[in-house]
Protein backbone atom coordinates (compact mmCIF):
# COMPACT_ATOMS: atom_id res chain seq x y z
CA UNK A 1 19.31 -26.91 -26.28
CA UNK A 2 16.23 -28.52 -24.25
CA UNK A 3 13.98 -26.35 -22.39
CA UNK A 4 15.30 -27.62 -18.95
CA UNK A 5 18.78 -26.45 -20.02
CA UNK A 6 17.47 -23.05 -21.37
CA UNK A 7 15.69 -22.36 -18.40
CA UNK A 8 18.78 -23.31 -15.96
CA UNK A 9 20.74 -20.58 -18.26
CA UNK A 10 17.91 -17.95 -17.52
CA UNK A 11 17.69 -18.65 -14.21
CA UNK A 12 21.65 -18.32 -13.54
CA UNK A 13 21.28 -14.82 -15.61
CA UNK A 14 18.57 -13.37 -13.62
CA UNK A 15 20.83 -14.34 -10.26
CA UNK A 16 24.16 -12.67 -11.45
CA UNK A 17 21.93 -9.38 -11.68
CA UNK A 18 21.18 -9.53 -7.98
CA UNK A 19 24.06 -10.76 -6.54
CA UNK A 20 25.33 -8.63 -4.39
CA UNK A 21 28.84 -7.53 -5.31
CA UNK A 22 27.66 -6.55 -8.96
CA UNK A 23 24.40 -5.26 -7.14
CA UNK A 24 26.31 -2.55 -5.72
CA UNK A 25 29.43 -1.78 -7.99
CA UNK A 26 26.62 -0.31 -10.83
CA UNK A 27 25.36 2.04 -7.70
CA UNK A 28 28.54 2.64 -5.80
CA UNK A 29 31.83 3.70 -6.85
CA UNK A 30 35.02 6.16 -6.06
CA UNK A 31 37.29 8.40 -7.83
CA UNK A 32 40.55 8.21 -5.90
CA UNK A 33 42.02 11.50 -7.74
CA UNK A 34 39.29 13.19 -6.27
CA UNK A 35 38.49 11.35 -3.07
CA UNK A 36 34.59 11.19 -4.63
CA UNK A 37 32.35 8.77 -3.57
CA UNK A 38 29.46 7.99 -5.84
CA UNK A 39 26.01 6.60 -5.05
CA UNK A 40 23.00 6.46 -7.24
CA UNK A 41 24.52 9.75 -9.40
CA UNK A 42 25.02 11.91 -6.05
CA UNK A 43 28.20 12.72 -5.00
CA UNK A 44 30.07 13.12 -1.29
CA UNK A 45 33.60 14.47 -0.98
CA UNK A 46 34.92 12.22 1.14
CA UNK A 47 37.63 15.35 2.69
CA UNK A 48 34.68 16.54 4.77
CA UNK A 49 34.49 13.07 6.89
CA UNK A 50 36.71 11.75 9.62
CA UNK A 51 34.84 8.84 9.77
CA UNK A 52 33.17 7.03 7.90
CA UNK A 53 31.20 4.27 10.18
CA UNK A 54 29.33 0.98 7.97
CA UNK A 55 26.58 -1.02 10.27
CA UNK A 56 23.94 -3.27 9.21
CA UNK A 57 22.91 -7.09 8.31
CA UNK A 58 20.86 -9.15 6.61
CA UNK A 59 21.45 -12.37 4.21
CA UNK A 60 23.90 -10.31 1.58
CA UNK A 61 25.52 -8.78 4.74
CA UNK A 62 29.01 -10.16 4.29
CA UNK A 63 29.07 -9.95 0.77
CA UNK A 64 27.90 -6.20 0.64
CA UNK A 65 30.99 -5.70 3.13
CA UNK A 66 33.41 -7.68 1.22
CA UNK A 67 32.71 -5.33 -1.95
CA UNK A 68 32.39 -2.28 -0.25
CA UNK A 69 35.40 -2.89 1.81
CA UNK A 70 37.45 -3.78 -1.71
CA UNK A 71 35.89 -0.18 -2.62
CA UNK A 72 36.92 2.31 0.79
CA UNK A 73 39.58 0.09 2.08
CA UNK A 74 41.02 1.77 4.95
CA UNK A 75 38.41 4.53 4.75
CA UNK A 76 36.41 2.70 6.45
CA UNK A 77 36.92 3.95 10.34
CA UNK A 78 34.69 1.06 12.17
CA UNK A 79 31.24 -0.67 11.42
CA UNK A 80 29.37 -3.85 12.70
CA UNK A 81 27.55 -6.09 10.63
CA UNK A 82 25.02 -9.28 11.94
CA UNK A 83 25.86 -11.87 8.93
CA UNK A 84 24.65 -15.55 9.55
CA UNK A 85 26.66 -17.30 11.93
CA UNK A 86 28.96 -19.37 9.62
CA UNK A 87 30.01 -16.31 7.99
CA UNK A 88 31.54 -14.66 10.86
CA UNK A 89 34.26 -16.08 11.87
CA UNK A 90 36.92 -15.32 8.83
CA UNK A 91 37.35 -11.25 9.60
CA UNK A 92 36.50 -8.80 6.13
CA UNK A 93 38.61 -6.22 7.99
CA UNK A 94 40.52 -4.96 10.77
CA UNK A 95 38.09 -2.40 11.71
CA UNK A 96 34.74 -4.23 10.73
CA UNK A 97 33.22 -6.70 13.59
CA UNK A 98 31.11 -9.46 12.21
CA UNK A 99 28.21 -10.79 14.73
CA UNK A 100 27.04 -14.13 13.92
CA UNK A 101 23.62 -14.30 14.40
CA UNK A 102 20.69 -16.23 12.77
CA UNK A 103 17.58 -16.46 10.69
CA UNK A 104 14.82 -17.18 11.40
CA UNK A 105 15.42 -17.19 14.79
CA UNK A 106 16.99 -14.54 16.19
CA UNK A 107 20.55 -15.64 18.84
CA UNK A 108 21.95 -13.77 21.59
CA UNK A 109 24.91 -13.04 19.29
CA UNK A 110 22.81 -10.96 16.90
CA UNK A 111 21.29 -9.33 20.18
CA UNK A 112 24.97 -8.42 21.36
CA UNK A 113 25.93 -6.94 17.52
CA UNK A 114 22.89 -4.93 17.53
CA UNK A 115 23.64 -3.22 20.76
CA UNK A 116 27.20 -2.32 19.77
CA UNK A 117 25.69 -1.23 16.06
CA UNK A 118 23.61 1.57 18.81
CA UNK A 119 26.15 2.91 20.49
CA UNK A 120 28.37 3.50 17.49
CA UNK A 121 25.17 4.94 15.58
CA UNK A 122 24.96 7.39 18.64
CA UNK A 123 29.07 8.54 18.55
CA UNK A 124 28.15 9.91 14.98
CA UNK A 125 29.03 13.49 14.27
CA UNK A 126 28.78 16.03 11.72
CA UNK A 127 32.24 14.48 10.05
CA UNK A 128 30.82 11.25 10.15
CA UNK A 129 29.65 9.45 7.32
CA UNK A 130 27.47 6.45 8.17
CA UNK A 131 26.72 3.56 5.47
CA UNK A 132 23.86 1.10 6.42
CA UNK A 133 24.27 -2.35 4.23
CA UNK A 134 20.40 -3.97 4.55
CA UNK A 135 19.19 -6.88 3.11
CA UNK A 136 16.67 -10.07 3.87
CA UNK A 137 16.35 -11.55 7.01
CA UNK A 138 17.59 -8.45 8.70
CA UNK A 139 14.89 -8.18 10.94
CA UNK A 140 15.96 -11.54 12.74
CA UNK A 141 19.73 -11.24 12.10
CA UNK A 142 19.31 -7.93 13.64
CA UNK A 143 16.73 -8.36 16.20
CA UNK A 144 17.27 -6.51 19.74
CA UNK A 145 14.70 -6.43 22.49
CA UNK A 146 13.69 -3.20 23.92
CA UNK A 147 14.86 -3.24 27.35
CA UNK A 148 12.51 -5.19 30.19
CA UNK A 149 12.18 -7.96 27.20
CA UNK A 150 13.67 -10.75 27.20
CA UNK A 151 14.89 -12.83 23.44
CA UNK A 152 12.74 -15.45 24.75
CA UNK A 153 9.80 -13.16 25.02
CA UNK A 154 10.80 -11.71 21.66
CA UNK A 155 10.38 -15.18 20.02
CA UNK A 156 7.39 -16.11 21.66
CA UNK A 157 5.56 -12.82 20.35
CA UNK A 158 6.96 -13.89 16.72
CA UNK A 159 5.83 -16.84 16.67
CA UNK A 160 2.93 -16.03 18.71
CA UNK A 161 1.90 -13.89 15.11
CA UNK A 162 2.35 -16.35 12.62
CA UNK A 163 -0.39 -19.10 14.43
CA UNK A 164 -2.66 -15.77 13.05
CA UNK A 165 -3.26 -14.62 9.48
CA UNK A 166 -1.62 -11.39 10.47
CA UNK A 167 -0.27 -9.36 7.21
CA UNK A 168 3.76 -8.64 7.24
CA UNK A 169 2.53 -4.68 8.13
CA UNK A 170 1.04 -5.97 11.21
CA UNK A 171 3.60 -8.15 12.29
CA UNK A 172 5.96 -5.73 11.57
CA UNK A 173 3.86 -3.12 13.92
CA UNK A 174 4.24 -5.28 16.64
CA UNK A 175 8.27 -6.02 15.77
CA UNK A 176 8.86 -2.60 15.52
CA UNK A 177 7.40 -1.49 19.13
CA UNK A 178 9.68 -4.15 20.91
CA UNK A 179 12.97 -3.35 18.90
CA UNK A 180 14.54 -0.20 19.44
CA UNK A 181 16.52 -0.45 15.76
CA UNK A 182 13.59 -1.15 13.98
CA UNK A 183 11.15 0.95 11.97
CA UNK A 184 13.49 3.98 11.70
CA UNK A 185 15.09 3.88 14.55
CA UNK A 186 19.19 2.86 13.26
CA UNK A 187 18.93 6.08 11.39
CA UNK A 188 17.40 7.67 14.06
CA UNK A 189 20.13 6.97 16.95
CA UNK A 190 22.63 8.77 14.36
CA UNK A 191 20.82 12.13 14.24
CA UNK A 192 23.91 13.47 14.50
CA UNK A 193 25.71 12.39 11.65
CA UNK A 194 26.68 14.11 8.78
CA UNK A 195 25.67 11.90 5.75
CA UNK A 196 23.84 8.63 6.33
CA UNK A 197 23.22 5.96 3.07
CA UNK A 198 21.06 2.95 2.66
CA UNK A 199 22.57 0.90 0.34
CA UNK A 200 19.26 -2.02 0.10
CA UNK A 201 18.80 -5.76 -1.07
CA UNK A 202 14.72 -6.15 -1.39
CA UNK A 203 13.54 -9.14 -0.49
CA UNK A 204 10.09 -8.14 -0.03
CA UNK A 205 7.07 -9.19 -2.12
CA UNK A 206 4.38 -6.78 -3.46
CA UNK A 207 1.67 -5.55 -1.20
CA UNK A 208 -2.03 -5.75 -1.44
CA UNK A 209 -2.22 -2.59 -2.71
CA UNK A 210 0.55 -3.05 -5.21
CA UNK A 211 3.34 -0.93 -3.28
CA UNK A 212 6.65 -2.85 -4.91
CA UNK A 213 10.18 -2.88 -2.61
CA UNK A 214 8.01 -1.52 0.38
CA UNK A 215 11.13 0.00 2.24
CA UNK A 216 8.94 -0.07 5.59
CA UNK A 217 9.27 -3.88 5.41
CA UNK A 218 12.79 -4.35 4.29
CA UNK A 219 14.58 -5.69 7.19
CA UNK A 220 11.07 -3.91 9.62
CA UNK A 221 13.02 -0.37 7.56
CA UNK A 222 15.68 0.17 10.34
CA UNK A 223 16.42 3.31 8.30
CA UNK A 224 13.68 4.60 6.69
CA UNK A 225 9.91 6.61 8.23
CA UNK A 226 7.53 4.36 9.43
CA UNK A 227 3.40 4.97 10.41
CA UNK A 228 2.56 2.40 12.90
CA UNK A 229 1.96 3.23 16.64
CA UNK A 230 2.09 1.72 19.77
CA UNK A 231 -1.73 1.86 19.36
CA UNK A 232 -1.56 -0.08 16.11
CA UNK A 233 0.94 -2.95 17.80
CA UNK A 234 -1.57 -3.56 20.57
CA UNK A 235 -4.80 -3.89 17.85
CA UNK A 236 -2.76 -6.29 15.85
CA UNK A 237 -2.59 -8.33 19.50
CA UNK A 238 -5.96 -7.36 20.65
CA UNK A 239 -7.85 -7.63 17.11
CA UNK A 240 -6.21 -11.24 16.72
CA UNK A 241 -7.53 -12.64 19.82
CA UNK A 242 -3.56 -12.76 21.11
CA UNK A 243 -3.43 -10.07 23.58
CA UNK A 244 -3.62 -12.48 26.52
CA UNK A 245 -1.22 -14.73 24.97
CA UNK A 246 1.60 -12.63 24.74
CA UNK A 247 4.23 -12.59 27.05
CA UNK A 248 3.67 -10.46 30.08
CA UNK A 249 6.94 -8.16 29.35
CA UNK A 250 5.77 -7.34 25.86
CA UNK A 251 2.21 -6.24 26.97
CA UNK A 252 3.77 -4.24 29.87
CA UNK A 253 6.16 -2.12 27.62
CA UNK A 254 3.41 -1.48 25.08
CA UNK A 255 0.95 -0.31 27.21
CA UNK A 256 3.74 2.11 29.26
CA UNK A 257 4.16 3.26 25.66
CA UNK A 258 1.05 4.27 24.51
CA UNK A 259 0.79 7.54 22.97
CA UNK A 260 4.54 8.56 23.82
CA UNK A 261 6.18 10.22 20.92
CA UNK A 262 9.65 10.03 22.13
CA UNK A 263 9.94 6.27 22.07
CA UNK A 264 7.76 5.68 18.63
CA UNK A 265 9.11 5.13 15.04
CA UNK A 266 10.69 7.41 13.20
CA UNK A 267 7.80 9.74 11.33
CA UNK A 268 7.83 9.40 7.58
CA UNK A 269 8.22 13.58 7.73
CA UNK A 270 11.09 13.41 9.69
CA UNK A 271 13.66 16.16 9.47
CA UNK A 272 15.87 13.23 9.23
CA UNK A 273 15.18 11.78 5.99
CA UNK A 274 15.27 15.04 4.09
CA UNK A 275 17.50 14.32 0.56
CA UNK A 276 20.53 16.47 2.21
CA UNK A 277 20.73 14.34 5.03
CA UNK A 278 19.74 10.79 4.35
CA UNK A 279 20.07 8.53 0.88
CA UNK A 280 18.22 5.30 0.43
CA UNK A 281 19.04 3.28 -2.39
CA UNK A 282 17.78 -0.25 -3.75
CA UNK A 283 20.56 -2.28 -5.46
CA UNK A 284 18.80 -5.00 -6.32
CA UNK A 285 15.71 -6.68 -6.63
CA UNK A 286 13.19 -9.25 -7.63
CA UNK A 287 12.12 -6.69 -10.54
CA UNK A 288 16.62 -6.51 -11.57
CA UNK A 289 16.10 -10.28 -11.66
CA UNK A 290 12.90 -10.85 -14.07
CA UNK A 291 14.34 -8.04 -16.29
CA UNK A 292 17.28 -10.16 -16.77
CA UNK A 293 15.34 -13.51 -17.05
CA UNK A 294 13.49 -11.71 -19.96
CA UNK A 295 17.12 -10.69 -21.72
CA UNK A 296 18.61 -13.93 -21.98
CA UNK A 297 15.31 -15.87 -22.96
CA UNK A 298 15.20 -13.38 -25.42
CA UNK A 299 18.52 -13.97 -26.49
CA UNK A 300 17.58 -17.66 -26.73
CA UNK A 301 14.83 -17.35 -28.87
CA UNK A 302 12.06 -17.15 -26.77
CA UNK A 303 8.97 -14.79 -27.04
CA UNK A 304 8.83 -13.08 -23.96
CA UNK A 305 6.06 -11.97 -21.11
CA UNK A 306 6.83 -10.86 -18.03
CA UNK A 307 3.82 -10.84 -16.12
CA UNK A 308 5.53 -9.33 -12.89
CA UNK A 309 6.91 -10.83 -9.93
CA UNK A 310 6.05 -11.55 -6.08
CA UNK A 311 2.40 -12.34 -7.39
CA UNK A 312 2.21 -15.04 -4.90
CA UNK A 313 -0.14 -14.71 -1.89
CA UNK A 314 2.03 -13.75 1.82
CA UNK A 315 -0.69 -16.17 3.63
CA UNK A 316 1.06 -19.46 1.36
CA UNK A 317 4.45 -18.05 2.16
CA UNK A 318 4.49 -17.33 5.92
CA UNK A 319 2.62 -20.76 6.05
CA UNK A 320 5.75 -22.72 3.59
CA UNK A 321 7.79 -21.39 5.86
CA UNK A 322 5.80 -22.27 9.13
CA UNK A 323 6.07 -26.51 7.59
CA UNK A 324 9.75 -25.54 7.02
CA UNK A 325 8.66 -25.35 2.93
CA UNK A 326 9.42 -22.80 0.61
CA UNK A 327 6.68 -21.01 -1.67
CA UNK A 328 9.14 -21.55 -4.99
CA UNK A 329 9.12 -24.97 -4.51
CA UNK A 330 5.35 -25.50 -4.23
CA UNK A 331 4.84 -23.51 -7.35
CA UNK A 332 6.94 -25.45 -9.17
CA UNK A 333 4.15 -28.28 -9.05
CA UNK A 334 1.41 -26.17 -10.68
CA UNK A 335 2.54 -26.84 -14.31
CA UNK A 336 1.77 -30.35 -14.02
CA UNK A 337 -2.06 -29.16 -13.16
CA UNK A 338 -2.32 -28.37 -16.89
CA UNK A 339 -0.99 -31.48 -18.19
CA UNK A 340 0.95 -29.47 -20.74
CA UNK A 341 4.15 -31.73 -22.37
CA UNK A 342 5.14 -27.98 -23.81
CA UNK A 343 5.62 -26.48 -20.43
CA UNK A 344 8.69 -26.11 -18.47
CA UNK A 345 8.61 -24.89 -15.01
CA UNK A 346 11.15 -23.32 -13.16
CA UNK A 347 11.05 -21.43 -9.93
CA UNK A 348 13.48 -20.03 -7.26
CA UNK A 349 14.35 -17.85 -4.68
CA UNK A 350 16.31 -15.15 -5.15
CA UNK A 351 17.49 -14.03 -1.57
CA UNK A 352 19.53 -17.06 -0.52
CA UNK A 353 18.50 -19.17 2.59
CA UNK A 354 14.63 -18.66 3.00
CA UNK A 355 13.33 -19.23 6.92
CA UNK A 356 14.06 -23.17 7.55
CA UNK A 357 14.69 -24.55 4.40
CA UNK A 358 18.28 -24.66 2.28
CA UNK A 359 16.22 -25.44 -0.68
CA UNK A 360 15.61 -22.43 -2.83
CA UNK A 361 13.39 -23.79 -5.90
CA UNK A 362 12.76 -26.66 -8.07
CA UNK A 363 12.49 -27.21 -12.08
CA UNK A 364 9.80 -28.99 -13.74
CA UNK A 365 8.12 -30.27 -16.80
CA UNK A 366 5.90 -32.94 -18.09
CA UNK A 367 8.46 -35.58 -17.80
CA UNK A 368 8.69 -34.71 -13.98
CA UNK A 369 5.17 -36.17 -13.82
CA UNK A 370 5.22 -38.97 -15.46
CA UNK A 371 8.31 -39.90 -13.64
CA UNK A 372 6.33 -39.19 -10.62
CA UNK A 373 3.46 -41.23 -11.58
CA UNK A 374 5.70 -44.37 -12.16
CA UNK A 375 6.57 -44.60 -8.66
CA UNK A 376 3.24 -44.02 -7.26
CA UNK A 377 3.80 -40.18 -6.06
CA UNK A 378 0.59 -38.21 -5.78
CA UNK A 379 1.63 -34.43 -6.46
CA UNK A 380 -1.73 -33.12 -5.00
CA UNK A 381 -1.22 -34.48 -1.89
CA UNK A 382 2.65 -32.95 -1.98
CA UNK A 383 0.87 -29.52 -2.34
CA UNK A 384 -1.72 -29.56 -0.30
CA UNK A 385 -0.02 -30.59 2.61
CA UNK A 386 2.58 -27.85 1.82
CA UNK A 387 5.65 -31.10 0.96
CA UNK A 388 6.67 -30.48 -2.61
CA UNK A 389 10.39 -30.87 -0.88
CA UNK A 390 9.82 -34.65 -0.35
CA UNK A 391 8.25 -34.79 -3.64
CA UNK A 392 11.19 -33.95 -5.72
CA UNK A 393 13.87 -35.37 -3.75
């Protein structure tokens, strides 16, 4: 077997950990005889809900409905899920609404979804059980403007924040004081409820200070505590040299906001997320997907390392994705800086789509190059100028 064909093995390996129905049959299951759900090891009797109410979106959002719909079947009493637009128009039940919205840019249709996902958040009662599917790109595929901002404004501030070298936590504090699901806030508008459950794809790559699967980032964390202010949104604007830039609404409802508790995130101490009332669960991950990488080259005959994932800087991503470029892609190029003929390279994306690009990774080794070289390609110029896409096709 050539290296190129072992590595396509391990990389097909490491995806059929994460994918999503798989992801959340080893966390979620039921025992009919005893009308038991199971998540994560803790158990709800299902005979104290009348309801039980699934909302949510993200990239795996139609697929983490299909599966759990296969699982509660007409259990399920309503939900509303944002998928991506060409996966909404083929129902996944009767008493599910699918929103097709978008990523990276957020559509009026995810805007209409993530109204109707407030107001059934808000008929939640003690008999209700409510079941939040998140996963990547949530934060666009669920975007909502507070009210007194328009989408239009919304996207201008977003993109506003990437012509800066803002972190993700600041562009999240900004994201999160214009959206009123965001930062807490979907678990917050069903205080009332009787159970509430994350059930999480993490998309998210490892901090600066080495926090992995930072919930607070997932998706902005509709459901979990959150630390930023309306203070902290306007330094991110004001510390940037953006304040003036930024749409006129947006500046308006942040300062009105300033030091009001009522309209802030949720507090990471909030009553809230105590264990008996809220569960938050991660069913897969980048760290599920190197774990199984490392089994099957094992099981080739490989000696193993795993180094760790989402090593990769968030400055080189947000800008891949800026030049409509992905960050796997551009790695894949670096092999060919060591001039190794024993190295093959292969990188991808694990969370589907990523921003503007359908191309999720690339495979290289020395013979890449040297095909390269023949027909006069430059690969330093491909990655500096951020264009390893043209390079390989």
């Amino acid at each position: 077997m050539s290296d190129q064909v072992a590595a396509r093995s391990i990389l097909n390996y490491a995806l059929e950990r994460v994918l999503p129905e798989p992801a959340l049959r080893r966390y979620v299951s039921l025992d009919e005889s005893t009308h038991t759900l199971t998540v994560a090891g803790r158990k709800y009797n299902l005979n104290n809900y009348k309801r039980i109410v699934v909302v949510g979106g993200g990239k795996a959002g139609r697929r983490t409905g299909v599966e759990l719909v296969n699982l509660l079947g007409n259990r399920i009493t309503a939900g509303i899920l944002n998928v991506y637009q060409a996966q909404a128009s083929e129902p996944i039940s009767a008493k599910i609404k699918l929103f097709g919205a978008d990523h990276p840019t957020p559509n009026e249709a995810g805007v209409a979804g993530a109204r109707q996902m407030i107001e059934l958040l808000k008929s939640a009662d003690k008999e209700t059980l409510v079941i939040a599917l998140i996963s990547g790109g949530g934060s666009s595929l669920m975007a909502l403007p507070v009210e007194g901002v328009t989408l239009e404004d919304y996207k201008a501030i977003s993109n506003l924040l990437l012509t800066v070298p803002a972190t993700i936590d600041e562009i999240n504090a900004v994201r999160k004081h214009i959206d009123p699901l965001k930062g807490g806030r979907m678990r917050k508008f069903a205080k009332n409820a009787g159970g509430f459950i994350s059930l999480v794809l993490s998309d998210v790559p490892v901090t600066k200070t080495g926090v992995v699967d930072d919930t607070s980032v997932i998706s902005s964390g509709p459901t979990v505590g959150d630390a930023s202010t309306f203070e902290s949104a306007q330094k991110v604007l004001t510390g940037y040299g953006i304040w003036d830039k930024a749409p006129a609404a947006v500046k308006k409802y942040i300062e009105v906001n300033l030091g009001k508790e009522e309209n802030e995130t949720l507090p990471k101490d909030s009553p809230l997320l105590a264990e008996d009332k809220s569960q938050y669960i991660i069913i897969a991950n980048n760290d599920q997907a190197m774990e199984a990488a490392g089994e099957k080259a094992k099981e080739l005959g490989y000696t193993v390392h795993l180094i760790g994932c989402r090593t990769g800087s968030v400055a080189d991503k947000i800008k891949a994705e800026v030049t409509q470029e992905i960050e796997n892609i551009w790695k894949a190029l670096t092999p060919y800086l060591a001039a190794d003929d024993r190295v093959t390279f292969a990188s991808f994306s694990t969370d589907g789509v990523d921003g503007h690009s359908d191309l999720a990774g690339a495979m290289a080794d020395n013979d890449t190059l040297k095909l390269a070289q023949s027909k006069g390609l430059d690969y330093k110029k491909y990655l500096a100028n951020y264009d390893s896409a043209t390079f390989f096709k």
